[in-house]
C-alpha atoms as a PDB file:
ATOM      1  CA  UNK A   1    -185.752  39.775 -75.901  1.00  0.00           C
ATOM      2  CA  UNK A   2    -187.719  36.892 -74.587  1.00  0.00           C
ATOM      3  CA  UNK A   3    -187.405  35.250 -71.191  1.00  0.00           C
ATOM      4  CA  UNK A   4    -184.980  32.208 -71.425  1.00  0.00           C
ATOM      5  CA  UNK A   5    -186.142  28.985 -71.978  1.00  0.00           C
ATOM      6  CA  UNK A   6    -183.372  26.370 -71.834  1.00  0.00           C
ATOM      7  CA  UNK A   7    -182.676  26.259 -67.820  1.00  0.00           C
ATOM      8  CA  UNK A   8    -179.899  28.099 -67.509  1.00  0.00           C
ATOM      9  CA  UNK A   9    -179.292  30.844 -64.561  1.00  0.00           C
ATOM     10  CA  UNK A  10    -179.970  34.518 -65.899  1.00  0.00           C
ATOM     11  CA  UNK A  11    -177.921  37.128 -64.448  1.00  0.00           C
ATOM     12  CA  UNK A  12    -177.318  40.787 -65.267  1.00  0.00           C
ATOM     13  CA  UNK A  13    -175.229  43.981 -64.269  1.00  0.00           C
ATOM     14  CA  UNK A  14    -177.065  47.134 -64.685  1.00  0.00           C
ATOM     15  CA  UNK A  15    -175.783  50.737 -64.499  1.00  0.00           C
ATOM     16  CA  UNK A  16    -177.173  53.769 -65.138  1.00  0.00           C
ATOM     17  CA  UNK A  17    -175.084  56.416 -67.509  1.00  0.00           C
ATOM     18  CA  UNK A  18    -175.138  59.056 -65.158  1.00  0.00           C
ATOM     19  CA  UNK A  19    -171.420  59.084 -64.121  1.00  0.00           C
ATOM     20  CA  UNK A  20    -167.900  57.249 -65.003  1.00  0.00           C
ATOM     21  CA  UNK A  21    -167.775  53.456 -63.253  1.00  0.00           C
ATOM     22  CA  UNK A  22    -165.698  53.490 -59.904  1.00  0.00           C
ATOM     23  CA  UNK A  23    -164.108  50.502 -58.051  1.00  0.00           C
ATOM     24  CA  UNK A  24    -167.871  49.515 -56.676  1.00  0.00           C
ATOM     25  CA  UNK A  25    -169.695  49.155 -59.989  1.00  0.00           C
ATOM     26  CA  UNK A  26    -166.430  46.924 -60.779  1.00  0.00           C
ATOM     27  CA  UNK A  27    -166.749  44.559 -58.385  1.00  0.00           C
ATOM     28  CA  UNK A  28    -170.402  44.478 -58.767  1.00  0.00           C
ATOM     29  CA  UNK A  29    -170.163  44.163 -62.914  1.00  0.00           C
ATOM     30  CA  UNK A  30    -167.173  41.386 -61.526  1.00  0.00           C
ATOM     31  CA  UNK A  31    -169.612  39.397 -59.039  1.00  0.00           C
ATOM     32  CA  UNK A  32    -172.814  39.247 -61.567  1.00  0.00           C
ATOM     33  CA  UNK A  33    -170.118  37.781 -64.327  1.00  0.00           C
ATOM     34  CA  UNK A  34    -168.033  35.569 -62.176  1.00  0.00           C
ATOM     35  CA  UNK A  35    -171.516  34.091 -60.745  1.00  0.00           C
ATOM     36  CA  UNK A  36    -173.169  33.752 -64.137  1.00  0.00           C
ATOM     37  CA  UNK A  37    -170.014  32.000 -65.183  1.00  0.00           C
ATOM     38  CA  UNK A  38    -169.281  29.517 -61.917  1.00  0.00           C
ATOM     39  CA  UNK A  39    -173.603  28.702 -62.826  1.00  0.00           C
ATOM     40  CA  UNK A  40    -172.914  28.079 -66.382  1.00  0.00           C
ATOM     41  CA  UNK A  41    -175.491  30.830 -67.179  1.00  0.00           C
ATOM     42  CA  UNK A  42    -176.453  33.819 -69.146  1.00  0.00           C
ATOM     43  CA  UNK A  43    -174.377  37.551 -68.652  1.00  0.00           C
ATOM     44  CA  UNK A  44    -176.824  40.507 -69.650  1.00  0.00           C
ATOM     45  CA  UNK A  45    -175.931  44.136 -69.536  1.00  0.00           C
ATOM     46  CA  UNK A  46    -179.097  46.827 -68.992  1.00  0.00           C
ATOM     47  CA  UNK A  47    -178.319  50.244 -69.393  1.00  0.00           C
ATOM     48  CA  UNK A  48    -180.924  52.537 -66.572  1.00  0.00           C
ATOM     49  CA  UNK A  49    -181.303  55.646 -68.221  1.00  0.00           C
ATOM     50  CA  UNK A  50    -184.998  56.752 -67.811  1.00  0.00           C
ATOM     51  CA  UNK A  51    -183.784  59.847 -65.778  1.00  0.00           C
ATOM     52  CA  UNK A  52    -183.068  61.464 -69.657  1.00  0.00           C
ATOM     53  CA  UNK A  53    -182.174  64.665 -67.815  1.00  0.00           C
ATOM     54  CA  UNK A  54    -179.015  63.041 -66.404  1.00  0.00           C
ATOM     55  CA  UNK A  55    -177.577  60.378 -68.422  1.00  0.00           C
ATOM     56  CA  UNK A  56    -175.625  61.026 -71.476  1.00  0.00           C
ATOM     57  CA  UNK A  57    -174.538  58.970 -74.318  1.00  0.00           C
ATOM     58  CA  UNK A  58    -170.274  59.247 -73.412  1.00  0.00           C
ATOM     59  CA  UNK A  59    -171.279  57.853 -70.085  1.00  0.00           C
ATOM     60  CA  UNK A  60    -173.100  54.585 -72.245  1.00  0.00           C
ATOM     61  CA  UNK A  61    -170.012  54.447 -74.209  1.00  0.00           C
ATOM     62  CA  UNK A  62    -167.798  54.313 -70.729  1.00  0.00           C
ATOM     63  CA  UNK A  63    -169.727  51.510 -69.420  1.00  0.00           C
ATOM     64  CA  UNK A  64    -168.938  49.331 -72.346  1.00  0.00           C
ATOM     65  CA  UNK A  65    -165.715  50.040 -72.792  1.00  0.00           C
ATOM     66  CA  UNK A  66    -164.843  49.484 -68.800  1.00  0.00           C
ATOM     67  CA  UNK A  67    -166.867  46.631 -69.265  1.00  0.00           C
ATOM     68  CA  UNK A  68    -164.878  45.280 -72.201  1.00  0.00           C
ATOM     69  CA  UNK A  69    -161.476  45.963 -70.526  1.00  0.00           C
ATOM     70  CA  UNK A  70    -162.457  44.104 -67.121  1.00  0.00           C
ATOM     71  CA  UNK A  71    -162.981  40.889 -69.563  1.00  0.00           C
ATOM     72  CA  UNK A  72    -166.762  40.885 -69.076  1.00  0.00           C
ATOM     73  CA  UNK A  73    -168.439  39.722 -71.818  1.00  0.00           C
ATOM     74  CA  UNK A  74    -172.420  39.891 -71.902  1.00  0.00           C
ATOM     75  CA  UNK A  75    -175.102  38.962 -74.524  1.00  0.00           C
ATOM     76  CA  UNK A  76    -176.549  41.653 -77.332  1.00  0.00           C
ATOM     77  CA  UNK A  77    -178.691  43.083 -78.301  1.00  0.00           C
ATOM     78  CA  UNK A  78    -178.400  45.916 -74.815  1.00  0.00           C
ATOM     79  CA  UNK A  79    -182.100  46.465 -73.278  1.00  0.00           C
ATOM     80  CA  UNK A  80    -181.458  50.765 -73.060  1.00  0.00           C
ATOM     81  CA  UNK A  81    -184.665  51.374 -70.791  1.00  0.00           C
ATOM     82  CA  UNK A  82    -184.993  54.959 -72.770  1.00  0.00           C
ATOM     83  CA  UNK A  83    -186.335  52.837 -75.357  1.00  0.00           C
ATOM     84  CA  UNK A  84    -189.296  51.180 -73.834  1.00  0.00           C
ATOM     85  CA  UNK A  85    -191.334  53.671 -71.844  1.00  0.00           C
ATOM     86  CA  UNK A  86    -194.191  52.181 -73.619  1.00  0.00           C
ATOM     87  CA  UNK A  87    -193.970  48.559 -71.779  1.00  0.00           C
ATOM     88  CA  UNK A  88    -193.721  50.472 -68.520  1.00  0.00           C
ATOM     89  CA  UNK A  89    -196.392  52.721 -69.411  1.00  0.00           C
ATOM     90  CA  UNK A  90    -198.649  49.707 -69.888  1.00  0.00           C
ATOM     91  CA  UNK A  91    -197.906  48.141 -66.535  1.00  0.00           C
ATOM     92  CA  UNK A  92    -198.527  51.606 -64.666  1.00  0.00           C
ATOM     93  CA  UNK A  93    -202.080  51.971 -66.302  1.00  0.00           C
ATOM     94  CA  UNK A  94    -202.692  48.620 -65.030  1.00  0.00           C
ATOM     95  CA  UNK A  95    -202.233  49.526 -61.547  1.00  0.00           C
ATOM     96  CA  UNK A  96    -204.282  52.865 -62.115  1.00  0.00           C
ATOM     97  CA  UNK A  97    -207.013  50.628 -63.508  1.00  0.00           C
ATOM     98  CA  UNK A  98    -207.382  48.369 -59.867  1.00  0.00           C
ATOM     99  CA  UNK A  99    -206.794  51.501 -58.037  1.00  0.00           C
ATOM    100  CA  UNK A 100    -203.614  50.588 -56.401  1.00  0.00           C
ATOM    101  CA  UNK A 101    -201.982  54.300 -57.501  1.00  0.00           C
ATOM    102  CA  UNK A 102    -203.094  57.657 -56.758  1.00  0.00           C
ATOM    103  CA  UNK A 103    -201.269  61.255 -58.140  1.00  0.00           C
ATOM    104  CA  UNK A 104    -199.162  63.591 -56.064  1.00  0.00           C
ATOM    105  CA  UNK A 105    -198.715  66.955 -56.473  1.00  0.00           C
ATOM    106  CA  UNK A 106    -196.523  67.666 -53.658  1.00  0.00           C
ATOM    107  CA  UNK A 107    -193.329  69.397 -54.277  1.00  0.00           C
ATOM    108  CA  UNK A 108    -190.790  69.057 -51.879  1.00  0.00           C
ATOM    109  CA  UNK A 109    -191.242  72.160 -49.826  1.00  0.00           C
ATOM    110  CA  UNK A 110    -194.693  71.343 -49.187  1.00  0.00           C
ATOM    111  CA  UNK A 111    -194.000  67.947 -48.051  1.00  0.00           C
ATOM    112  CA  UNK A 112    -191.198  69.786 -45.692  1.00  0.00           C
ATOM    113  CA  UNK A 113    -194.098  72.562 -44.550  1.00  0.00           C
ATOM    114  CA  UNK A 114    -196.837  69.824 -43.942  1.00  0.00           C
ATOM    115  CA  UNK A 115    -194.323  67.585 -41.924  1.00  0.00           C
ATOM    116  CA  UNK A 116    -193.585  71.120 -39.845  1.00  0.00           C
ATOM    117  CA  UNK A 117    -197.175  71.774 -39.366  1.00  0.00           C
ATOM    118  CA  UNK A 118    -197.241  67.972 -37.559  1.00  0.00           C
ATOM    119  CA  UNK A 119    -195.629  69.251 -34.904  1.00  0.00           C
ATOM    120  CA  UNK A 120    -192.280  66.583 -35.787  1.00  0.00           C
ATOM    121  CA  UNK A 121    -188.951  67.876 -36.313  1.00  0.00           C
ATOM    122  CA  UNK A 122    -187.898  67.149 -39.257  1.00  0.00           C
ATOM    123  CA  UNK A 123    -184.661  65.034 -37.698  1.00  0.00           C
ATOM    124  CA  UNK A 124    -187.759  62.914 -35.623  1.00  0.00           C
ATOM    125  CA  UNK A 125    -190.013  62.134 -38.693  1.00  0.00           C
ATOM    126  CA  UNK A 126    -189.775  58.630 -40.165  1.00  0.00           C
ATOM    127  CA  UNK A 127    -187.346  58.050 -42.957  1.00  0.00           C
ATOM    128  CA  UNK A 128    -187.387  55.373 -45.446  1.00  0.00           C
ATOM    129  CA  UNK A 129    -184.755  53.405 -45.850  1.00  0.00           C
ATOM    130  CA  UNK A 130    -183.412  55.901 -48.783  1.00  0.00           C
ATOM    131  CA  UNK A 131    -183.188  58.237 -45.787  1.00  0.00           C
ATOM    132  CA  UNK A 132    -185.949  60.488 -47.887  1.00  0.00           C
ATOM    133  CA  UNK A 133    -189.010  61.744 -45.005  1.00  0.00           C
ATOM    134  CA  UNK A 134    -192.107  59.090 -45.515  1.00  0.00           C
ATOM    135  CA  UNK A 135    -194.895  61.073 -47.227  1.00  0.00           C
ATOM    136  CA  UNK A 136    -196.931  62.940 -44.983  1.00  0.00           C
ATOM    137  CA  UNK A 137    -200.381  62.019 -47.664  1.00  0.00           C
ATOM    138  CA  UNK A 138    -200.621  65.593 -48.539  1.00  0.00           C
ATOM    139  CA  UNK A 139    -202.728  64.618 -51.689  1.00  0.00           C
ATOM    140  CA  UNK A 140    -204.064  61.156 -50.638  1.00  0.00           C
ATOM    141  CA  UNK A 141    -207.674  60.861 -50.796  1.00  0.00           C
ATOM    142  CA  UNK A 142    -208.270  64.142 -52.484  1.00  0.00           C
ATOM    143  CA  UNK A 143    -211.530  63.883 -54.947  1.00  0.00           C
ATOM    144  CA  UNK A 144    -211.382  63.264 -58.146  1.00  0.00           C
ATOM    145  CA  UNK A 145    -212.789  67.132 -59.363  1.00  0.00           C
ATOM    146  CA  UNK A 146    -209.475  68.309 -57.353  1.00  0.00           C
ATOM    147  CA  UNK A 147    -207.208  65.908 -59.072  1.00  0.00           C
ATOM    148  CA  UNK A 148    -208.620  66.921 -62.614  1.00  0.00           C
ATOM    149  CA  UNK A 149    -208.415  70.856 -61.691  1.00  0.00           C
ATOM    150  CA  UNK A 150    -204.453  70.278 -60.705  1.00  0.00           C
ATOM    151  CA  UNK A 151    -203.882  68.268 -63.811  1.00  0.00           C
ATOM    152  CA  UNK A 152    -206.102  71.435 -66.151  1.00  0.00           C
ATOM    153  CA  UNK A 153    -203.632  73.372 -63.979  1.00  0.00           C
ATOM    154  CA  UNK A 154    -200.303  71.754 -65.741  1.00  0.00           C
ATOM    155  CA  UNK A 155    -198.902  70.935 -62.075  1.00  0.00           C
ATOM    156  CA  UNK A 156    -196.698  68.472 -62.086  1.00  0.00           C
ATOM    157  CA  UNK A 157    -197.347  65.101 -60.472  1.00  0.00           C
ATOM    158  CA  UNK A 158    -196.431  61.758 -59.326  1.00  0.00           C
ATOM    159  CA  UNK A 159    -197.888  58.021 -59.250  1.00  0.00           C
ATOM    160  CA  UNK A 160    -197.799  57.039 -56.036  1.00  0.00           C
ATOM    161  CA  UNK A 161    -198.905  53.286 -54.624  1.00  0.00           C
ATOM    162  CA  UNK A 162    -201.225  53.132 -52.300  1.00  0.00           C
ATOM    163  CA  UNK A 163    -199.202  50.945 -50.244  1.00  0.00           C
ATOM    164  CA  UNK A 164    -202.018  49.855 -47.709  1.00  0.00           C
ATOM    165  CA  UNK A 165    -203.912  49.008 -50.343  1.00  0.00           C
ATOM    166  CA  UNK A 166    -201.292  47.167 -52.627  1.00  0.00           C
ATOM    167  CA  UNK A 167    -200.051  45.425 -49.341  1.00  0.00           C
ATOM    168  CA  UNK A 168    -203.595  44.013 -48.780  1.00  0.00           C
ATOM    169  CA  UNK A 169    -204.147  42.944 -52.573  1.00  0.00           C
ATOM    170  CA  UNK A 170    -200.718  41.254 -52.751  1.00  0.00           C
ATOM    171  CA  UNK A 171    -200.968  39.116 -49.712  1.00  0.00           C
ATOM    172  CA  UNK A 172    -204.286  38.170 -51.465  1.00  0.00           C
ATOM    173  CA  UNK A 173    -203.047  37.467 -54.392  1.00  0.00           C
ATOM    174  CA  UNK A 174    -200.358  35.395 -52.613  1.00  0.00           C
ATOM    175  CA  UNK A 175    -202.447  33.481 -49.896  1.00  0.00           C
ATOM    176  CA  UNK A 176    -200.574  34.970 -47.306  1.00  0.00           C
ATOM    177  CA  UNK A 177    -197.186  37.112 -46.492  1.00  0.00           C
ATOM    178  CA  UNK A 178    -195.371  38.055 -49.500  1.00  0.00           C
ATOM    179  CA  UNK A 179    -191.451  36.770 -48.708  1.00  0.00           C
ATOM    180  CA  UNK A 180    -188.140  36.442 -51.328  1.00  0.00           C
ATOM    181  CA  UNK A 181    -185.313  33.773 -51.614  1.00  0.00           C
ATOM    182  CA  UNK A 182    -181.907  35.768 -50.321  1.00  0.00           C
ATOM    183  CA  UNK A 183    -179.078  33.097 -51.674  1.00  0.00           C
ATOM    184  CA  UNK A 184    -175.644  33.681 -49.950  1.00  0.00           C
ATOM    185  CA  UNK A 185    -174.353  36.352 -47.811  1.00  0.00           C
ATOM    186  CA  UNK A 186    -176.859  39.654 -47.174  1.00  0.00           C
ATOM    187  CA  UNK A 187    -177.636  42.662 -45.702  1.00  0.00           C
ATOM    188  CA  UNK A 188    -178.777  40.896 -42.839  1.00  0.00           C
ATOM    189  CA  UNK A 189    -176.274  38.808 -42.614  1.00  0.00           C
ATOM    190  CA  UNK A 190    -177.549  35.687 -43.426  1.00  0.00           C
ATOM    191  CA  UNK A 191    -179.735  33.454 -46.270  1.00  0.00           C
ATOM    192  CA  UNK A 192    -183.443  32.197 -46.218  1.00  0.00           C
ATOM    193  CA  UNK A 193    -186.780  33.252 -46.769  1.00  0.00           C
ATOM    194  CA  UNK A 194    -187.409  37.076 -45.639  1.00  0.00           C
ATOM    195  CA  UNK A 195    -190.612  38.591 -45.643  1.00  0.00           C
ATOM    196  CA  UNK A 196    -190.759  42.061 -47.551  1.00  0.00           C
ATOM    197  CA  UNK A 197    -191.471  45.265 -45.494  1.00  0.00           C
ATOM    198  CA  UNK A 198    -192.945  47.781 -47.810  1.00  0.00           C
ATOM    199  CA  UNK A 199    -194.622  49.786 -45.963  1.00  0.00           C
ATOM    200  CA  UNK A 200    -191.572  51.212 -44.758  1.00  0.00           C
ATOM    201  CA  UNK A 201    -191.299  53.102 -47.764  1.00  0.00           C
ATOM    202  CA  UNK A 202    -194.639  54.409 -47.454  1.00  0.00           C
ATOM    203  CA  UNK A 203    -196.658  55.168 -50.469  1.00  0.00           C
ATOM    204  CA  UNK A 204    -193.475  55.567 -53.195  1.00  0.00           C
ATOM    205  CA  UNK A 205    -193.350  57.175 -56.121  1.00  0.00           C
ATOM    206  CA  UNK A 206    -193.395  54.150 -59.210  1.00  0.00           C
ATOM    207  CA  UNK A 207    -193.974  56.947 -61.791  1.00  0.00           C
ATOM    208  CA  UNK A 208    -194.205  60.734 -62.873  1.00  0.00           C
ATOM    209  CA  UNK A 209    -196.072  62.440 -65.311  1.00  0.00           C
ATOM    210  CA  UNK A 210    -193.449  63.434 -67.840  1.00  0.00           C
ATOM    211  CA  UNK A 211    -191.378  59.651 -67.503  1.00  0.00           C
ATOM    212  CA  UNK A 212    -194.605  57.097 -66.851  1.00  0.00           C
ATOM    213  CA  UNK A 213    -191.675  54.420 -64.517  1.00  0.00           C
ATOM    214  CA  UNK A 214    -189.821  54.904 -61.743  1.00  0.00           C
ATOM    215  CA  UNK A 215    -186.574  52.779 -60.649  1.00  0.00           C
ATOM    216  CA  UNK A 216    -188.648  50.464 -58.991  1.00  0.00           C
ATOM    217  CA  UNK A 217    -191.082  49.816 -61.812  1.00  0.00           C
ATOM    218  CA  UNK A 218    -188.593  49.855 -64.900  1.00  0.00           C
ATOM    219  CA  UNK A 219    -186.353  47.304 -63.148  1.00  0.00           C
ATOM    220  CA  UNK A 220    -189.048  44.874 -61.744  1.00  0.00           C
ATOM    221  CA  UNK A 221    -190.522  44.834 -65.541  1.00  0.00           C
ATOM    222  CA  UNK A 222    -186.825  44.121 -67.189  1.00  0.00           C
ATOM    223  CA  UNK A 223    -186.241  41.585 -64.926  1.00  0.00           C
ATOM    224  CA  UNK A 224    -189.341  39.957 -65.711  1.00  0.00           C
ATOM    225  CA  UNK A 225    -188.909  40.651 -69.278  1.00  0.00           C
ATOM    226  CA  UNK A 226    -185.462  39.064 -69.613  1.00  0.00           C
ATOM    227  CA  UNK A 227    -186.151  36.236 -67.652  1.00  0.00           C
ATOM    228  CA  UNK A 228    -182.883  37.392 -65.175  1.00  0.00           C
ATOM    229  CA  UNK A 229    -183.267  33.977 -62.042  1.00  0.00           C
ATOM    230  CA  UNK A 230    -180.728  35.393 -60.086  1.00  0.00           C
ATOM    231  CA  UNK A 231    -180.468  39.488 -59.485  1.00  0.00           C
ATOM    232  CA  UNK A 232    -177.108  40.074 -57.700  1.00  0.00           C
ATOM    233  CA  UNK A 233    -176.777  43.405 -56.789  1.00  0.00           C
ATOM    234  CA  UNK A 234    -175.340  45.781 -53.626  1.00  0.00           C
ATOM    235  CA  UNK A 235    -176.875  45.579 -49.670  1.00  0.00           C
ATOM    236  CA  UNK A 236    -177.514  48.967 -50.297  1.00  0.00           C
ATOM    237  CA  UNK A 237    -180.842  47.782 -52.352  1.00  0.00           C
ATOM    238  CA  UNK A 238    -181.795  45.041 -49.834  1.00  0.00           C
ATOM    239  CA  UNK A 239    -184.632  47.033 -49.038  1.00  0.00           C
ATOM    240  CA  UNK A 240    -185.763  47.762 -52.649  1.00  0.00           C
ATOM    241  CA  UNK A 241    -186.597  43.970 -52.772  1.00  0.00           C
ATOM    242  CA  UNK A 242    -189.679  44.685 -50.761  1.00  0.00           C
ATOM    243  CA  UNK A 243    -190.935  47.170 -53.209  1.00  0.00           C
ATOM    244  CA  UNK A 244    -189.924  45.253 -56.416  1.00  0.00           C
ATOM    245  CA  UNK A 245    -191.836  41.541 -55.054  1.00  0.00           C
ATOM    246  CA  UNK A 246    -194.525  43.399 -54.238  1.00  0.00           C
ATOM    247  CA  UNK A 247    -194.599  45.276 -57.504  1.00  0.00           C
ATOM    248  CA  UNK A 248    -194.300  41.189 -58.895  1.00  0.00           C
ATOM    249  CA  UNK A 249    -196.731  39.823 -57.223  1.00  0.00           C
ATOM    250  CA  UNK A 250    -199.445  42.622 -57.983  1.00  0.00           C
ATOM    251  CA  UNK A 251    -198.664  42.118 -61.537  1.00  0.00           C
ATOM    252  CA  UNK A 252    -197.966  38.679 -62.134  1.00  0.00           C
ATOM    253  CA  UNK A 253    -194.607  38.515 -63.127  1.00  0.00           C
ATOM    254  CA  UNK A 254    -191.987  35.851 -62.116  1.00  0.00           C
ATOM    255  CA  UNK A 255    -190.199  36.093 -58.842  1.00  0.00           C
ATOM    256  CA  UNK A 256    -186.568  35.630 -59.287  1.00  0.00           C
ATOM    257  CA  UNK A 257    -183.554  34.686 -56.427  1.00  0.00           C
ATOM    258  CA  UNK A 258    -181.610  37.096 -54.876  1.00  0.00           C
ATOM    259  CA  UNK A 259    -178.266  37.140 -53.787  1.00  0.00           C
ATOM    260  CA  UNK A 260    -176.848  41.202 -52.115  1.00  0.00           C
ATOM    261  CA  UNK A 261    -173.316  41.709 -51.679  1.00  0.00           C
ATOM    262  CA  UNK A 262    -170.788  43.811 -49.964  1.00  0.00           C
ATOM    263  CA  UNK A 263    -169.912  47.032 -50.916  1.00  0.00           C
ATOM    264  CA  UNK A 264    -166.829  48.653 -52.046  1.00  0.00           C
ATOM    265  CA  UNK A 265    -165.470  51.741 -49.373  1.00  0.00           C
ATOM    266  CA  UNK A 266    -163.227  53.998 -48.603  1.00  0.00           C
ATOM    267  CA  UNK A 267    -160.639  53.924 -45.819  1.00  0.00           C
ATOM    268  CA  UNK A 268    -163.180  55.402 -44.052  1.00  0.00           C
ATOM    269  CA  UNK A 269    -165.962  53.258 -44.077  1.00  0.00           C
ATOM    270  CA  UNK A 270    -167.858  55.411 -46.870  1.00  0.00           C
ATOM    271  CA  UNK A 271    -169.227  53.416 -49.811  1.00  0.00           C
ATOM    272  CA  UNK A 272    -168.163  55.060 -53.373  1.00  0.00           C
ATOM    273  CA  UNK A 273    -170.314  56.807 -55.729  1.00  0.00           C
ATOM    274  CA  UNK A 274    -170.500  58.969 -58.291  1.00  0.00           C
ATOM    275  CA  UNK A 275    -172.100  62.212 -56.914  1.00  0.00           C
ATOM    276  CA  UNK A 276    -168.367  61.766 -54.680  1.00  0.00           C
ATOM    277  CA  UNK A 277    -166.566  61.777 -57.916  1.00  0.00           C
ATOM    278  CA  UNK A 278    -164.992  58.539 -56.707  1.00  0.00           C
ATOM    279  CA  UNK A 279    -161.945  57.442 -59.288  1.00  0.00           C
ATOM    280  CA  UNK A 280    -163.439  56.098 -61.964  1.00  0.00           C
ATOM    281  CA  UNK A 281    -162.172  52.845 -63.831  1.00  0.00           C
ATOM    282  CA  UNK A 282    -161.147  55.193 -66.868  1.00  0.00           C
ATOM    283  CA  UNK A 283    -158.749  57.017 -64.210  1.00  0.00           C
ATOM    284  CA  UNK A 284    -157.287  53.393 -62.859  1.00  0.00           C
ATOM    285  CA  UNK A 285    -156.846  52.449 -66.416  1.00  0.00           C
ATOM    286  CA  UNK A 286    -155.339  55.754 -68.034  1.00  0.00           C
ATOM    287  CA  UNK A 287    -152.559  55.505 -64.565  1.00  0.00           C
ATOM    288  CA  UNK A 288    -151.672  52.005 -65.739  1.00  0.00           C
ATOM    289  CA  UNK A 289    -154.024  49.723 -63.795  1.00  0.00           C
ATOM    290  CA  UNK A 290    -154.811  46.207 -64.969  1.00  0.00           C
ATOM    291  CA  UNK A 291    -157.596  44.302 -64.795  1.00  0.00           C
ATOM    292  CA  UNK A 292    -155.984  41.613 -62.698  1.00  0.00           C
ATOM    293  CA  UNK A 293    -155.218  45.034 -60.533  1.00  0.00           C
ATOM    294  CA  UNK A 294    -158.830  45.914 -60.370  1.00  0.00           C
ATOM    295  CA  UNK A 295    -159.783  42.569 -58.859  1.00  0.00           C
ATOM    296  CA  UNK A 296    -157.476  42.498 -56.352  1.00  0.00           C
ATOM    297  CA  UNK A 297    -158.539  46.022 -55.255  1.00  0.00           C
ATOM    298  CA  UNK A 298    -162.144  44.834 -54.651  1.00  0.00           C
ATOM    299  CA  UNK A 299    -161.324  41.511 -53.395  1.00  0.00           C
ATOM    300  CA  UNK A 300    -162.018  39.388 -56.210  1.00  0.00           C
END
């Protein structure tokens, strides 16, 4: 696929096969169509499935027939991430190259003993806004005959940026604050120019050593890739934004528009997902739910 060319708006919807759709993926899917539409644009679907361990094919198959049902139509051929570890690899050695990444080999409980040994509770230490404890730096700045031991050793690692560093070289590269277009309605409540706060995600993980991407990384190369203009997605991933323009600017890629929507919840304020085994569309459909039922249960 090839970036578009002819001027019109680029906009995509894409899930990851790890779970059945439910009412919020709907009215996501819904918004990204409805948008490209009202634009006279281009509808792409990408299917997220670099975490191989979780997704399975029946889950692929779900999202296109929910898809299909809703009345979305998108463009083909599918970009299936799965397929293109290669491209991603590429972009990560790039980064290792100008130094901006270093490898981890924390596992979990020693990030949990080395934030007890601060002194913190756990409850007090700085979260990101995933709600996952900031890395302490366990392995940061180790040298390079220790790194090369724990990779003889077989531990398992991951590629973490240096995000003091990457912070510096971006606004560098950019002549000053690094900052992204937020069209519509937000997670802050308004539209304009914000300027990107990565550091509140400390130094995150943008690969591993058995699957060379991350979120982060996979979907700031497809976006580039496909030439998507406008990314409409959930508030929930307001905050990504700050990792994925800086991840643009560091490696040249274009810097599309952004518009973050509501989300879909439950009577009690919780937002659906899958790990809740929220209803999926399949269920709505099999009980006799239409499509024209589906948007009017997520507003649309």
């Amino acid at each position: 696929m090839q970036d578009d060319t002819s001027g019109r708006e680029v906009l995509r919807f894409a899930p990851s096969p790890n779970g059945w759709l439910h009412l919020g993926h709907a009215y996501s899917a819904l918004f990204a169509f409805d948008t490209a539409k009202r634009l006279g644009g281009r509808m792409l679907l990408r299917i997220e499935d670099i975490d191989i361990g979780r997704c399975r094919e029946e889950y692929v198959e779900g999202i296109y027939e929910d898809l299909a049902w809703l009345g979305i139509e998108w463009e083909e051929p599918v970009r299936r991430q799965s397929e293109h570890f290669a491209e991603y690899e590429t972009l990560l050695r790039e980064l290792r190259g100008r130094g901006l990444v270093y490898p981890c080999f924390a596992t979990r409980k020693e990030i949990q003993d080395a934030i007890a040994a601060s002194g913190i509770p756990l409850h007090a230490w700085p979260s990101d806004p995933d709600g996952a404890p900031l890395y302490p730096g366990i392995y940061k700045g180790i040298p390079r005959e220790r790194i090369n031991a724990l990779m003889w050793e077989g531990r398992s690692y991951a590629w973490r940026l240096d995000m003091e560093k990457a912070r510096a070289e971006a606004e560098r590269i950019n002549g000053g604050p690094v900052t992204f277009r937020e069209e519509g309605s937000s997670a802050k409540g308004a539209a304009g120019l914000f300027e990107i706060q990565p550091e509140l995600f400390g130094d995150v993980v943008i690969a591993r050593k058995d699957i060379p991407t991350s979120y982060h990384l996979a979907v700031t190369a497809d976006d580039a890739l496909q030439g998507v203009t406008l990314v409409t997605r959930g508030q929930d991933l307001f905050p990504a934004t700050y990792i994925h323009r800086i991840l643009q600017v560091l490696l040249g890629l274009p810097e599309p528009r952004y518009r973050h929507h509501g989300l879909i919840r439950d009577e009690a304020g919780r937002r659906l997902s899958k790990s809740a085994r929220d209803m999926g569309l399949r269920e709505l459909r099999a009980a006799g739910h239409s499509p024209a039922d589906i948007r009017r249960m997520v507003g649309l």
